[in-house]
N, C-alpha and C. Protein backbone atom coordinates (compact mmCIF):
# COMPACT_ATOMS: atom_id res chain seq x y z
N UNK A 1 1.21 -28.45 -2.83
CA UNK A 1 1.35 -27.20 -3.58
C UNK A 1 0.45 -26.13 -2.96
N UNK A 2 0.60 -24.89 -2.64
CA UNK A 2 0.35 -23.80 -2.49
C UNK A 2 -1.08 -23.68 -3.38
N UNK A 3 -1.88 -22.93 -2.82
CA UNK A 3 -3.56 -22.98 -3.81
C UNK A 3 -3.73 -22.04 -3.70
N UNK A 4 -3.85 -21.36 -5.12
CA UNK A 4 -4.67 -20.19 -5.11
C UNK A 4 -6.24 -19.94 -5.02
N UNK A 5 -6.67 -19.16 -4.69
CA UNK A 5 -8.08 -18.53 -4.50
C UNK A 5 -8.88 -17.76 -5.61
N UNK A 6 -9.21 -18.30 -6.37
CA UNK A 6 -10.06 -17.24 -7.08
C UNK A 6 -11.40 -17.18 -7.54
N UNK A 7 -12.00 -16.19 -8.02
CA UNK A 7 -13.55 -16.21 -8.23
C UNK A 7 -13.48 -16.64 -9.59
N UNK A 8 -14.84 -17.66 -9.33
CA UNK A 8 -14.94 -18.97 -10.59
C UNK A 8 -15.53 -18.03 -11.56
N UNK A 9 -15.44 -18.18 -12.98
CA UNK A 9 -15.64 -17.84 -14.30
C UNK A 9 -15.38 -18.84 -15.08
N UNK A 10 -16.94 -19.30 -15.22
CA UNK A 10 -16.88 -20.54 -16.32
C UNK A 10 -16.39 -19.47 -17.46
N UNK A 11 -16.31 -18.82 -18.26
CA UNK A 11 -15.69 -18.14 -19.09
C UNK A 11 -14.40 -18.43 -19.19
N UNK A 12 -13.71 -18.77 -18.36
CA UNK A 12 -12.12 -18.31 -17.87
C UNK A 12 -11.57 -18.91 -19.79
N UNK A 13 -10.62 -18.52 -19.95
CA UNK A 13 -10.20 -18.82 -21.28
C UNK A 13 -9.13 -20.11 -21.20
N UNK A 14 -9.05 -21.44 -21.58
CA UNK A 14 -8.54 -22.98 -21.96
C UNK A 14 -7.58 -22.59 -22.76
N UNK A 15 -7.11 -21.92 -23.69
CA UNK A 15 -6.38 -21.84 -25.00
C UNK A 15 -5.30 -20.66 -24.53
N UNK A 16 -4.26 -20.72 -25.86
CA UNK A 16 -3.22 -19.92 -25.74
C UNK A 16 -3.56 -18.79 -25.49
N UNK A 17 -3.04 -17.71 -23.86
CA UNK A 17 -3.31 -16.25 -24.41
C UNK A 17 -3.41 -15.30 -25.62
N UNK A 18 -4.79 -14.82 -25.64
CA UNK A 18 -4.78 -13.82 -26.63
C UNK A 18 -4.60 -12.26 -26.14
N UNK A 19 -5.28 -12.36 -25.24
CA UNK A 19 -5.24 -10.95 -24.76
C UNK A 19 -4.64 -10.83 -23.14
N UNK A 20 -4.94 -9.59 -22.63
CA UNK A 20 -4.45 -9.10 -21.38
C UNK A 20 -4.93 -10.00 -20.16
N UNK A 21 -6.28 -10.28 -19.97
CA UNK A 21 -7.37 -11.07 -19.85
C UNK A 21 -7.21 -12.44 -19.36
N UNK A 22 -6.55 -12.83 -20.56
CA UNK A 22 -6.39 -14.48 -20.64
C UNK A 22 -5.09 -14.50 -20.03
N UNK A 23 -3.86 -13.92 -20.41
CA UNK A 23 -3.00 -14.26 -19.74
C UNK A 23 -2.40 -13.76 -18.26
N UNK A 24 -3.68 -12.69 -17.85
CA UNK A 24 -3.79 -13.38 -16.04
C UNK A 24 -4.61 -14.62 -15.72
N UNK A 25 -5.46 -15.11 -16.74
CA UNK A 25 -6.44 -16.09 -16.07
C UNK A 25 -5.38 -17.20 -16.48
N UNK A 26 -4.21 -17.29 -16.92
CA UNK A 26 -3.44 -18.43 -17.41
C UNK A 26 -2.12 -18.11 -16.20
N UNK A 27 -2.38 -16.96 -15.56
CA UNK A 27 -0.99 -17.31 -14.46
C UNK A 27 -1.92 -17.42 -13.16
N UNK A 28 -3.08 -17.12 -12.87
CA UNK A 28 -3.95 -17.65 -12.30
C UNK A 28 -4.25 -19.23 -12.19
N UNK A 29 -4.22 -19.73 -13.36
CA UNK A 29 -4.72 -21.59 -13.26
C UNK A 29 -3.37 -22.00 -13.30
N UNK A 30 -2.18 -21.91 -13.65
CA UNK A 30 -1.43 -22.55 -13.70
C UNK A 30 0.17 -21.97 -12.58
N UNK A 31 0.10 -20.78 -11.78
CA UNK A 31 0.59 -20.17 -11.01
C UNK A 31 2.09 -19.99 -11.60
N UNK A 32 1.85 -19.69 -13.05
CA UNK A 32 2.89 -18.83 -13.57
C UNK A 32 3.36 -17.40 -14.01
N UNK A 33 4.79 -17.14 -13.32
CA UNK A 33 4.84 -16.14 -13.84
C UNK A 33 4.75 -15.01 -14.68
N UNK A 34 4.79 -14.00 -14.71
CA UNK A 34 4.24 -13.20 -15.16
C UNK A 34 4.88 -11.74 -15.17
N UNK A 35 4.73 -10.81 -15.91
CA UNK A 35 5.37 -9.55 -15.80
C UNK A 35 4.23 -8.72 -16.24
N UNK A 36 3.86 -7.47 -15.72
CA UNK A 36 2.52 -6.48 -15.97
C UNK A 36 3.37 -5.53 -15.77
N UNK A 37 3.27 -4.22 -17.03
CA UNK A 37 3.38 -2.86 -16.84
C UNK A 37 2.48 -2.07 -16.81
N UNK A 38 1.88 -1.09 -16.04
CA UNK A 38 1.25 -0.28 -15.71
C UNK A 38 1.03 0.81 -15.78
N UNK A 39 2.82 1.59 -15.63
CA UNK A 39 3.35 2.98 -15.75
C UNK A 39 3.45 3.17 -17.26
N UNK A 40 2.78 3.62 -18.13
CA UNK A 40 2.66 4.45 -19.39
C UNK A 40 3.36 5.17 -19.92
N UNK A 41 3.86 6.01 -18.80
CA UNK A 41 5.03 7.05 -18.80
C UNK A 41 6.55 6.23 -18.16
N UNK A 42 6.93 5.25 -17.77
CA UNK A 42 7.97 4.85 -17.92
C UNK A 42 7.90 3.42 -18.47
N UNK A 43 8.06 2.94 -19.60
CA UNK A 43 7.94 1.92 -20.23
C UNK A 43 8.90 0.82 -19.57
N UNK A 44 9.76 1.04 -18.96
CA UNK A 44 10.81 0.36 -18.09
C UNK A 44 10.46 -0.27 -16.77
N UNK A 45 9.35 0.10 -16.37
CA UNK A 45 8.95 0.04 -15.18
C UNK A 45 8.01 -1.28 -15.19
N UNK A 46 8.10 -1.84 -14.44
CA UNK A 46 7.28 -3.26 -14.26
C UNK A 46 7.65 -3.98 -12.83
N UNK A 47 6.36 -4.90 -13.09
CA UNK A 47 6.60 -5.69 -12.05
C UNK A 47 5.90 -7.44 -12.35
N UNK A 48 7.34 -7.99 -11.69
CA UNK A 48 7.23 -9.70 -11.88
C UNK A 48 5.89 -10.35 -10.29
N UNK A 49 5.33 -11.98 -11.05
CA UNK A 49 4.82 -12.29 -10.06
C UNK A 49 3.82 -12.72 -10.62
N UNK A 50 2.44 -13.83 -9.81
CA UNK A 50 1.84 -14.18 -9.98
C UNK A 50 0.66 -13.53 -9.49
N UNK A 51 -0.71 -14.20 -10.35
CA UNK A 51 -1.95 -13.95 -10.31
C UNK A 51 -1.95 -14.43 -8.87
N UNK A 52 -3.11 -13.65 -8.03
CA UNK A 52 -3.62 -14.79 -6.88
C UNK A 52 -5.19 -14.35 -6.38
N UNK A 53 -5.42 -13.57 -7.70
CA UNK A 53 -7.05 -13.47 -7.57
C UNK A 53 -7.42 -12.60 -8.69
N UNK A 54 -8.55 -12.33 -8.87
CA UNK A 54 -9.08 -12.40 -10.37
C UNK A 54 -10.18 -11.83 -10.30
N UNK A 55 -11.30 -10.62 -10.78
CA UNK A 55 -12.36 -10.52 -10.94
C UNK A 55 -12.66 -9.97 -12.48
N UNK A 56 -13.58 -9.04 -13.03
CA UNK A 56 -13.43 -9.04 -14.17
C UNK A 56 -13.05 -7.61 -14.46
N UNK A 57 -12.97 -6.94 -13.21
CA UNK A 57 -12.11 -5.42 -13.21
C UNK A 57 -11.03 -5.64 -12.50
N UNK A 58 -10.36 -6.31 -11.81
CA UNK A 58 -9.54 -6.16 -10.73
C UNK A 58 -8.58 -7.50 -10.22
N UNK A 59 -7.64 -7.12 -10.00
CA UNK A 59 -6.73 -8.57 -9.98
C UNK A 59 -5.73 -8.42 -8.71
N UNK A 60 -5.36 -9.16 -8.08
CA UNK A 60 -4.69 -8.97 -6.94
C UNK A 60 -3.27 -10.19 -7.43
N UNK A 61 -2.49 -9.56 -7.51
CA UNK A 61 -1.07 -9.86 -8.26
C UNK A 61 -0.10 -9.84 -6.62
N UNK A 62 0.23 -11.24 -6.55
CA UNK A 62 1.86 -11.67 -5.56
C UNK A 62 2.81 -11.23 -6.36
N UNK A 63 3.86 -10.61 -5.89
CA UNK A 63 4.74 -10.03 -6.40
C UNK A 63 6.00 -10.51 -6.16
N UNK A 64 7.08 -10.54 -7.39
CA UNK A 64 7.78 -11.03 -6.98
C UNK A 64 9.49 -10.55 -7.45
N UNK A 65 10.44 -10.17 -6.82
CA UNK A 65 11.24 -9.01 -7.25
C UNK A 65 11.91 -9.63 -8.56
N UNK A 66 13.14 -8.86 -8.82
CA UNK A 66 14.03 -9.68 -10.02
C UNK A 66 15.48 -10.62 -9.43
N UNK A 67 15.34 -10.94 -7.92
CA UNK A 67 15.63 -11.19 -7.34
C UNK A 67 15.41 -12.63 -6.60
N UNK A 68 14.39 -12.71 -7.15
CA UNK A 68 13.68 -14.25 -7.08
C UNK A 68 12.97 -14.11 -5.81
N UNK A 69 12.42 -12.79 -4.95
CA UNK A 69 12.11 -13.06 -3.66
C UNK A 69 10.53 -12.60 -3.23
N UNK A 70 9.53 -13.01 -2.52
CA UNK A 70 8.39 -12.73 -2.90
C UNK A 70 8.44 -10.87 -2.23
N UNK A 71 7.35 -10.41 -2.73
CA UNK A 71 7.76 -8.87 -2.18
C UNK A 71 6.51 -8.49 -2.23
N UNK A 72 5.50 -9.02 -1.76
CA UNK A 72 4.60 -8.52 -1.21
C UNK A 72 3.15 -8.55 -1.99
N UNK A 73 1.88 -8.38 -1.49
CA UNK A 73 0.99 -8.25 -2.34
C UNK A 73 -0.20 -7.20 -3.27
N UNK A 74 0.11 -7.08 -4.65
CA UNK A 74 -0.97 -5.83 -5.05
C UNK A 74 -2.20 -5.94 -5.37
N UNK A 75 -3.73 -5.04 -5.11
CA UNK A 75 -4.51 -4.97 -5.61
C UNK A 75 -4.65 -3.48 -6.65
N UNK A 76 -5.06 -4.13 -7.87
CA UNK A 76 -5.06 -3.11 -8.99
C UNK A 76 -5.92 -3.39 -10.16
N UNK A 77 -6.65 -2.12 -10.59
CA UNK A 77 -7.66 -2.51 -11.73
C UNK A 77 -7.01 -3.19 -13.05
N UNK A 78 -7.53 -3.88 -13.61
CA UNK A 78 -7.09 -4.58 -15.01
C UNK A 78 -6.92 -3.40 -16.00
N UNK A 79 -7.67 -2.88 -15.87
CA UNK A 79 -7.92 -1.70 -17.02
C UNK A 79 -6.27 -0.53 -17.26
N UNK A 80 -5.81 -1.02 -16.21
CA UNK A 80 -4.38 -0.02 -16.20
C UNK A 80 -3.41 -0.51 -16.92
N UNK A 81 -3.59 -2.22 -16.61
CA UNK A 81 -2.32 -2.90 -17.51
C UNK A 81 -2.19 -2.46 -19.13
N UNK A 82 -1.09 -2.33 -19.33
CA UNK A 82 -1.55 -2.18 -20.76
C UNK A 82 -0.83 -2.78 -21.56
N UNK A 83 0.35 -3.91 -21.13
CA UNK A 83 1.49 -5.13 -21.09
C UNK A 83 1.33 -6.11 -20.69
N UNK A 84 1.42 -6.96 -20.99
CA UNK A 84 2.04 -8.56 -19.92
C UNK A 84 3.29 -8.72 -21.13
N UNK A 85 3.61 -9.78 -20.63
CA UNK A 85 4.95 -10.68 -20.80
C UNK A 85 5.17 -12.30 -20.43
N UNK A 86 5.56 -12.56 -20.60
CA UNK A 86 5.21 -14.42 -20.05
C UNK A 86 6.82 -15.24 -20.81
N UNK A 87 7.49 -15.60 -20.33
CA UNK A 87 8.75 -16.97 -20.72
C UNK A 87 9.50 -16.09 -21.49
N UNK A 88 9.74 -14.61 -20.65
CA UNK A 88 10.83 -13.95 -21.42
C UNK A 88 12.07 -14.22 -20.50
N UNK A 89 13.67 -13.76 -21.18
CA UNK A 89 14.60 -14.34 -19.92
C UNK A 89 14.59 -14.26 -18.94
N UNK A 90 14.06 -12.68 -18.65
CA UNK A 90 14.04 -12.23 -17.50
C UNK A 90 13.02 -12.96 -16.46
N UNK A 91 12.15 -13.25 -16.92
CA UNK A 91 10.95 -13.96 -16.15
C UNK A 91 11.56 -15.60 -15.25
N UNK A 92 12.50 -16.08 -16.85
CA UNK A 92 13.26 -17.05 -16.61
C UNK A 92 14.08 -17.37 -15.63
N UNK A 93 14.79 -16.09 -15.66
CA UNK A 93 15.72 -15.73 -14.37
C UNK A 93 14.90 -15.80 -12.82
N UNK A 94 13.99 -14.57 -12.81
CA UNK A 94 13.25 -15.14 -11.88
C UNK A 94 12.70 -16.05 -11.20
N UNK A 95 12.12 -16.79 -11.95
CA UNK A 95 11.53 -18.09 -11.59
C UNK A 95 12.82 -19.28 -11.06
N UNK A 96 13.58 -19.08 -11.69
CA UNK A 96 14.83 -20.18 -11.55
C UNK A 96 15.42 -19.57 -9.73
N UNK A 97 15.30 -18.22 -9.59
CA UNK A 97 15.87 -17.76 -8.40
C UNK A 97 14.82 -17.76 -7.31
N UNK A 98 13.58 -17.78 -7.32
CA UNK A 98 12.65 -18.20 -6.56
C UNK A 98 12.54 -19.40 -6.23
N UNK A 99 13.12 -20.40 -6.98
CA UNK A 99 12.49 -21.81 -6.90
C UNK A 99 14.07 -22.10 -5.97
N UNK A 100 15.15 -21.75 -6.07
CA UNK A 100 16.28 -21.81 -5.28
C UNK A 100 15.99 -20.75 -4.05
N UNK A 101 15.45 -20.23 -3.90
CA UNK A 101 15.20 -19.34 -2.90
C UNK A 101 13.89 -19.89 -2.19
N UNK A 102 13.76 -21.18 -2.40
CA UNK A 102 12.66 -22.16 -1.37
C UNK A 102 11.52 -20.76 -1.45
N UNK A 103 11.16 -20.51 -2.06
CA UNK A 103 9.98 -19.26 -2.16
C UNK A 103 8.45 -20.23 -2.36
N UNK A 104 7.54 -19.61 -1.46
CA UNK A 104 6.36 -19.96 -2.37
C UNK A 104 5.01 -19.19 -2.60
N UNK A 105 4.48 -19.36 -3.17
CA UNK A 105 3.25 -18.53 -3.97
C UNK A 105 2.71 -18.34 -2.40
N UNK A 106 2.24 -16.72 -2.78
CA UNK A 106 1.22 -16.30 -1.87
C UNK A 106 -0.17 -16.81 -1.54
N UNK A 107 -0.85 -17.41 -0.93
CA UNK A 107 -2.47 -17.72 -0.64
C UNK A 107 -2.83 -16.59 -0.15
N UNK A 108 -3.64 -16.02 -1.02
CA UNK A 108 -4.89 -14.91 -0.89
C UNK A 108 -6.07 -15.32 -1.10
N UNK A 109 -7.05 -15.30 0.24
CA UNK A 109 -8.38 -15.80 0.05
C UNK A 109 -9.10 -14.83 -0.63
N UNK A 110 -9.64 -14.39 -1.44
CA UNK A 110 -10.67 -13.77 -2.46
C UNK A 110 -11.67 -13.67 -1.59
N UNK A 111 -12.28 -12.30 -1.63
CA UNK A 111 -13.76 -12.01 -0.71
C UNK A 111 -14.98 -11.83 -1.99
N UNK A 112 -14.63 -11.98 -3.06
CA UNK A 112 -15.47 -11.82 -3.92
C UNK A 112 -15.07 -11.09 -5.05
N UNK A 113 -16.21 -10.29 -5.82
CA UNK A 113 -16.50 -9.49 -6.70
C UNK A 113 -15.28 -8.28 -6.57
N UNK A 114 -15.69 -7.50 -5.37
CA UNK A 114 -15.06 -6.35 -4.53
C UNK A 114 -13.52 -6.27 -4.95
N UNK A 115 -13.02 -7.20 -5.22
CA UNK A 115 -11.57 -7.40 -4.79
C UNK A 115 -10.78 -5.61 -4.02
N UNK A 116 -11.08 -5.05 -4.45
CA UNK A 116 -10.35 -3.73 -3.67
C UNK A 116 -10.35 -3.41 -2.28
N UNK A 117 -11.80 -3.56 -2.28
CA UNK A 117 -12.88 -3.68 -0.78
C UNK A 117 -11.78 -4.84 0.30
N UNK A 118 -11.66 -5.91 -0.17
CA UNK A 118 -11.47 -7.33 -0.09
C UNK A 118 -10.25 -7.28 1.03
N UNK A 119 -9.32 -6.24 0.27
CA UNK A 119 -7.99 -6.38 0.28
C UNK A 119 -8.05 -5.45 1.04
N UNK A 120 -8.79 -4.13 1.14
CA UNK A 120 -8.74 -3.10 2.33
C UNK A 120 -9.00 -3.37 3.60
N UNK A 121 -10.16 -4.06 3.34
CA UNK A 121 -10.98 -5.04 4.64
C UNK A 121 -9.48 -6.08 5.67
N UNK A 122 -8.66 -7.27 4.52
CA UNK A 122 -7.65 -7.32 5.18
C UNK A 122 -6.76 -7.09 5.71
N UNK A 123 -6.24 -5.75 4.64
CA UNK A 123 -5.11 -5.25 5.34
C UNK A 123 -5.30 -4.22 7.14
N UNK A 124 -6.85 -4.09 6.67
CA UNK A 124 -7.16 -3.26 8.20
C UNK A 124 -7.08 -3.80 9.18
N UNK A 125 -7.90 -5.60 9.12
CA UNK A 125 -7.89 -6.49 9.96
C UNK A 125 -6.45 -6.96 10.52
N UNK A 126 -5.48 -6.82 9.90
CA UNK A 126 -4.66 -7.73 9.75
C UNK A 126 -2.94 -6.49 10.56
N UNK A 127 -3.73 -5.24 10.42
CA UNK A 127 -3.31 -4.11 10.67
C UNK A 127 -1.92 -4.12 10.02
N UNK A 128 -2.23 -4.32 8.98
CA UNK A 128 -0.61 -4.04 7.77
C UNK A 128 -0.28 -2.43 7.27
N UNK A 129 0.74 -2.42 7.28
CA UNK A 129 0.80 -0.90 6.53
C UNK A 129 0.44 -0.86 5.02
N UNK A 130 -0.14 -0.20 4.05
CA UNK A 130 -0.08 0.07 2.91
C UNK A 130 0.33 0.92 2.18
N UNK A 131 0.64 1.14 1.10
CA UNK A 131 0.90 2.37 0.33
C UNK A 131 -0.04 2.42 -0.73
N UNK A 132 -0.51 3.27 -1.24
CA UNK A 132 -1.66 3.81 -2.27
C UNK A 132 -1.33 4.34 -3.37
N UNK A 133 -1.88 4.22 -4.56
CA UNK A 133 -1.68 4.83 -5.40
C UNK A 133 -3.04 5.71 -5.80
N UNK A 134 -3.15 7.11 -5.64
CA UNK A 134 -4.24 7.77 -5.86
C UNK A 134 -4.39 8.06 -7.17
N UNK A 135 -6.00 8.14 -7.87
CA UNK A 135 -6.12 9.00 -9.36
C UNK A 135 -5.12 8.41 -9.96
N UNK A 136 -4.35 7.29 -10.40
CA UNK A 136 -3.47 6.81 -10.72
C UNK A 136 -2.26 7.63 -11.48
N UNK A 137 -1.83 8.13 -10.23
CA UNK A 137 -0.88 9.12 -10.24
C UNK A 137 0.47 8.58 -10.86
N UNK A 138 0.63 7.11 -10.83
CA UNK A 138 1.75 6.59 -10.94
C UNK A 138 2.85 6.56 -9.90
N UNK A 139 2.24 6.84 -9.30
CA UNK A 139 2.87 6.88 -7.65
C UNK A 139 2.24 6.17 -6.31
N UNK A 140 3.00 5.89 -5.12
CA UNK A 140 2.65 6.02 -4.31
C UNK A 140 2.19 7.29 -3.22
N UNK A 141 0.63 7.63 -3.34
CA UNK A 141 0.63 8.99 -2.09
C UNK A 141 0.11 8.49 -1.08
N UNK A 142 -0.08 7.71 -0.29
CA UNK A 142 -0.56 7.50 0.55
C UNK A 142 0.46 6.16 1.65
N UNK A 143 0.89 6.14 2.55
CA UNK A 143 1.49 5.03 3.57
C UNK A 143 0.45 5.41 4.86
N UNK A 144 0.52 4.15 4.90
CA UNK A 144 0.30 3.43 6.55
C UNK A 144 -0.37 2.51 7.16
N UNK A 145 -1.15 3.01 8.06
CA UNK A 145 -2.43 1.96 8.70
C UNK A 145 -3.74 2.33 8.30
N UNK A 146 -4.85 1.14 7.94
CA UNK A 146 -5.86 1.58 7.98
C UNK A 146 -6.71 1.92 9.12
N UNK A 147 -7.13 3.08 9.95
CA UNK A 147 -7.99 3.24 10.82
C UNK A 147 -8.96 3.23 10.94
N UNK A 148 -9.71 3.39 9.90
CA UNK A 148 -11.30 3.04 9.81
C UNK A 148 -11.85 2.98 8.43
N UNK A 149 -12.77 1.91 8.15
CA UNK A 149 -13.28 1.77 6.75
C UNK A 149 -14.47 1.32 6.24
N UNK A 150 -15.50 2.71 5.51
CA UNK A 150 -16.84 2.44 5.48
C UNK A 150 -17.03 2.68 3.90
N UNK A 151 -18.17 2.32 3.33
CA UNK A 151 -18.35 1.66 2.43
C UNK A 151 -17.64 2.97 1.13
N UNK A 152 -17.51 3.96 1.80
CA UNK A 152 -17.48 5.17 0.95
C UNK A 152 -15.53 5.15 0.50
N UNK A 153 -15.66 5.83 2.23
CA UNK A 153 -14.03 6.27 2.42
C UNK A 153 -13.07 5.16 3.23
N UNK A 154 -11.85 5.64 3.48
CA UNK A 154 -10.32 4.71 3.96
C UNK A 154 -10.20 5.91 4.93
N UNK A 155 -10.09 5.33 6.23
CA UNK A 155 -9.00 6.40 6.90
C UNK A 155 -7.64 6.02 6.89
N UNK A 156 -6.25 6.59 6.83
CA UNK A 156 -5.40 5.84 7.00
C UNK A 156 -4.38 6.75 7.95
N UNK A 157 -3.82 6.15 8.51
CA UNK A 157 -3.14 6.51 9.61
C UNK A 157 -1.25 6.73 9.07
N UNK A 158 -1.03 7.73 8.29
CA UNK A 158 0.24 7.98 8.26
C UNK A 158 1.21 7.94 8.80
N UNK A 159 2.27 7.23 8.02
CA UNK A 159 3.70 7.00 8.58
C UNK A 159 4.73 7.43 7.39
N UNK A 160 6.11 7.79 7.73
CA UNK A 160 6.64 8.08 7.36
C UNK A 160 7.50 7.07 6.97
N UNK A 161 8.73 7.54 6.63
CA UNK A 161 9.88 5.92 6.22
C UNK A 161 10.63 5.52 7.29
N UNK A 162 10.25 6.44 8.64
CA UNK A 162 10.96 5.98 9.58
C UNK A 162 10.08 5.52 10.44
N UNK A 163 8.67 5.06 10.34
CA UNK A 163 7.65 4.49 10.84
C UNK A 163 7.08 5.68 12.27
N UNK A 164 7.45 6.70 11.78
CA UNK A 164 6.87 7.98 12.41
C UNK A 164 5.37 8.30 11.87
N UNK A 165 4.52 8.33 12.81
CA UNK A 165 3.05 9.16 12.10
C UNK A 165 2.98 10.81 11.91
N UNK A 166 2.96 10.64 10.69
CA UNK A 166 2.55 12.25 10.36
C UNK A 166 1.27 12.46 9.83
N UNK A 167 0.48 11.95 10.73
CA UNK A 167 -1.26 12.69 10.62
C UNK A 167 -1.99 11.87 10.26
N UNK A 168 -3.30 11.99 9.44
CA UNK A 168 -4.30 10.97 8.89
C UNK A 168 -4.82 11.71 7.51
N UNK A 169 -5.14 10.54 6.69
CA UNK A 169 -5.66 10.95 5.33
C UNK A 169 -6.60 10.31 5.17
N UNK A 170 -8.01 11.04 4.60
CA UNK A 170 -9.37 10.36 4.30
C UNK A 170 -9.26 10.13 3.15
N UNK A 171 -9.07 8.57 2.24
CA UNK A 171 -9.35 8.89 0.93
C UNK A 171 -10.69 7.97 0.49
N UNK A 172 -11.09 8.64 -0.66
CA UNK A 172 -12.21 7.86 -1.22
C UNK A 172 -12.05 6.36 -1.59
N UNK A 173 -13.03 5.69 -1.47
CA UNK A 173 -12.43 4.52 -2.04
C UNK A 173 -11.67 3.89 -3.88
N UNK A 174 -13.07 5.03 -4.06
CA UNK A 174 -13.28 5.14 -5.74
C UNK A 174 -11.58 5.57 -6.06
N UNK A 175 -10.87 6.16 -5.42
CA UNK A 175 -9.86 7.19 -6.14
C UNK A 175 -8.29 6.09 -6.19
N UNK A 176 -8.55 5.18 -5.08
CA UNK A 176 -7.67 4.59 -5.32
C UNK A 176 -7.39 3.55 -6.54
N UNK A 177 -6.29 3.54 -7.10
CA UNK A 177 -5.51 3.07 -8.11
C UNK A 177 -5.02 1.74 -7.52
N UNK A 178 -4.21 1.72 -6.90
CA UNK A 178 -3.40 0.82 -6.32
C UNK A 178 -3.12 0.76 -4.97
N UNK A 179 -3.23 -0.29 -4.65
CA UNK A 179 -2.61 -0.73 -3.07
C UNK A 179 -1.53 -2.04 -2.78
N UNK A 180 -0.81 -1.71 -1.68
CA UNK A 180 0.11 -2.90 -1.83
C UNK A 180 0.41 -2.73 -0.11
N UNK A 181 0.55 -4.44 0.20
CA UNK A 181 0.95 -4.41 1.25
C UNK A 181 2.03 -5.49 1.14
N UNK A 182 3.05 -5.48 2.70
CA UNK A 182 3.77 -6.92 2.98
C UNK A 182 4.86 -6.87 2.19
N UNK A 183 5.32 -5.76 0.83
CA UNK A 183 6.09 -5.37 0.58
C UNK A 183 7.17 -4.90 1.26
N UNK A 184 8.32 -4.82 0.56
CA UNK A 184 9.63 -4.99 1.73
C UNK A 184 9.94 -3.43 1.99
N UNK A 185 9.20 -2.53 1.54
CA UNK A 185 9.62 -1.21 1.89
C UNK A 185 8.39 -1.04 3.32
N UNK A 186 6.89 -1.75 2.63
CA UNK A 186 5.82 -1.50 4.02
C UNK A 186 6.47 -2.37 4.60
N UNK A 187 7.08 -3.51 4.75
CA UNK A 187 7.73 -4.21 5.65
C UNK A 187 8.35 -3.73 6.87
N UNK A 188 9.29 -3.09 6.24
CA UNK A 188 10.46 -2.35 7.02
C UNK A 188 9.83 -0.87 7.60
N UNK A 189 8.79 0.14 7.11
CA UNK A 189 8.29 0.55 7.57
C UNK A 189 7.46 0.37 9.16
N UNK A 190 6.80 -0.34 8.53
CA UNK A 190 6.43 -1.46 9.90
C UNK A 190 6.78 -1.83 10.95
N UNK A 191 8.11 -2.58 10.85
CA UNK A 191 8.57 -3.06 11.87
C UNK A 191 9.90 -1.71 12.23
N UNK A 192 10.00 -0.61 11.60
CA UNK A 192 10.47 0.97 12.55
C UNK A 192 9.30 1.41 13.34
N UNK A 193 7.89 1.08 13.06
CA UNK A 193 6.59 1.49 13.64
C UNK A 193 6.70 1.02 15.04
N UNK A 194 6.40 -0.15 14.65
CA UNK A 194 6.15 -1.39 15.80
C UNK A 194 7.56 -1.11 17.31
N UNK A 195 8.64 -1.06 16.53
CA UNK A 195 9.80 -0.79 17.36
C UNK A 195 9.12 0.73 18.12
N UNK A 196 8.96 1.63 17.17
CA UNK A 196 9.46 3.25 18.39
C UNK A 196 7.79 2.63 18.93
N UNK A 197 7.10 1.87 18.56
CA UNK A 197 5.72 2.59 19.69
C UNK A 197 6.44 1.48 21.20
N UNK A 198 6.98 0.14 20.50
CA UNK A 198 7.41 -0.38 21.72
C UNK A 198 8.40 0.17 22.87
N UNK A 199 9.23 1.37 22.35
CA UNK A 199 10.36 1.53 23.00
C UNK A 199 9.74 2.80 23.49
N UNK A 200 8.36 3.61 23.20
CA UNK A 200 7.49 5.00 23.13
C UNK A 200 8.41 6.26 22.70
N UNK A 201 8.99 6.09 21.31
CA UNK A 201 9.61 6.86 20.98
C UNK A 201 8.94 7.74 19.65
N UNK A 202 8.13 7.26 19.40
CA UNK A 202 7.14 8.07 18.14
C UNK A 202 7.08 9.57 18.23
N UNK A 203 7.46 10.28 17.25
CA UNK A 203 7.85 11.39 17.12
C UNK A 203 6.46 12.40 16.51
């Protein structure tokens, strides 16, 4: 079986979810699904998938579509959720189409406390594209590469949807909301990147 990573909390909660809390630390120990809404302003909006790290502000959630297919990984403060969900049909559905879709849980090694840090640190290393969610805009403003990253700020190296760079953005670290990489839109971004720099067609 696939192992998740997370930072130990003798606290962690044994018993039926009560709160927001417990029932990531319960798709965390037991690598079940899960549904978290975030967006406030569209109540419709969500996203399926498992825990795969844990701190006591911050959670880094494998994602997983309604499609049964994994779609990439988010880091995001706890404090935004303001939903879960757990063994509703839809979840049902999912899980049944993942498990036929030979899918398996993401391994994310946990760097600690940081988790935001954690995940910036990899995706730079690892030179993944990301997308950002600033001031938790409820959006994505930010795509691309990370180019440089000190304890303050992110540089990131902009791309477009056709894996074209259009410039660089300094953001704070503090400001970011959300990040996600390995997702099938940074996916495909990516590999239009990777193609025009190979063929030197970058615009």
């Amino acid at each position: 079986m696939v192992k998740n990573y997370r930072i130990q909390n003798a606290n962690a909660p044994k018993e039926q979810p009560g709160d927001i809390a417990s029932f990531l630390w319960m798709s965390l120990d037991s690598h079940k699904i899960i549904t978290l809404f975030t967006n406030d302003l569209d109540p419709n909006q969500f996203t399926c998938g498992i825990v795969a790290a844990l701190s006591e502000t911050g959670v880094v959630f494998s994602r997983i579509d309604v499609y049964g297919s994994n779609d990439g990984i988010a880091c995001l403060p706890v404090d935004i959720i303001y939903r879960v969900e757990a063994d509703t049909p839809l979840i049902q559905r999912v899980a049944t189409l993942w498990k036929l879709n030979g899918e398996e849980n993401t391994v994310y090694e946990s760097s600690g406390n940081e988790l935001l840090r954690g995940f910036l640190k990899q995706a730079f290393s690892a030179q993944k594209v990301v997308s950002m969610e600033i001031m938790d805009s409820r959006r994505y403003d930010v795509c691309g590469l990370i180019g440089k990253l000190d304890e303050t700020f992110v540089n990131v190296n902009l791309l477009d949807g056709n894996g074209n760079p259009t410039g660089t953005s300094l953001v704070l670290i503090e400001s970011i909301t959300q990040v996600v990489m390995d997702a099938k839109e940074e996916h495909t971004i990516q590999r239009l990147y990777e193609y025009q720099k190979r063929v030197g067609n970058l615009t």
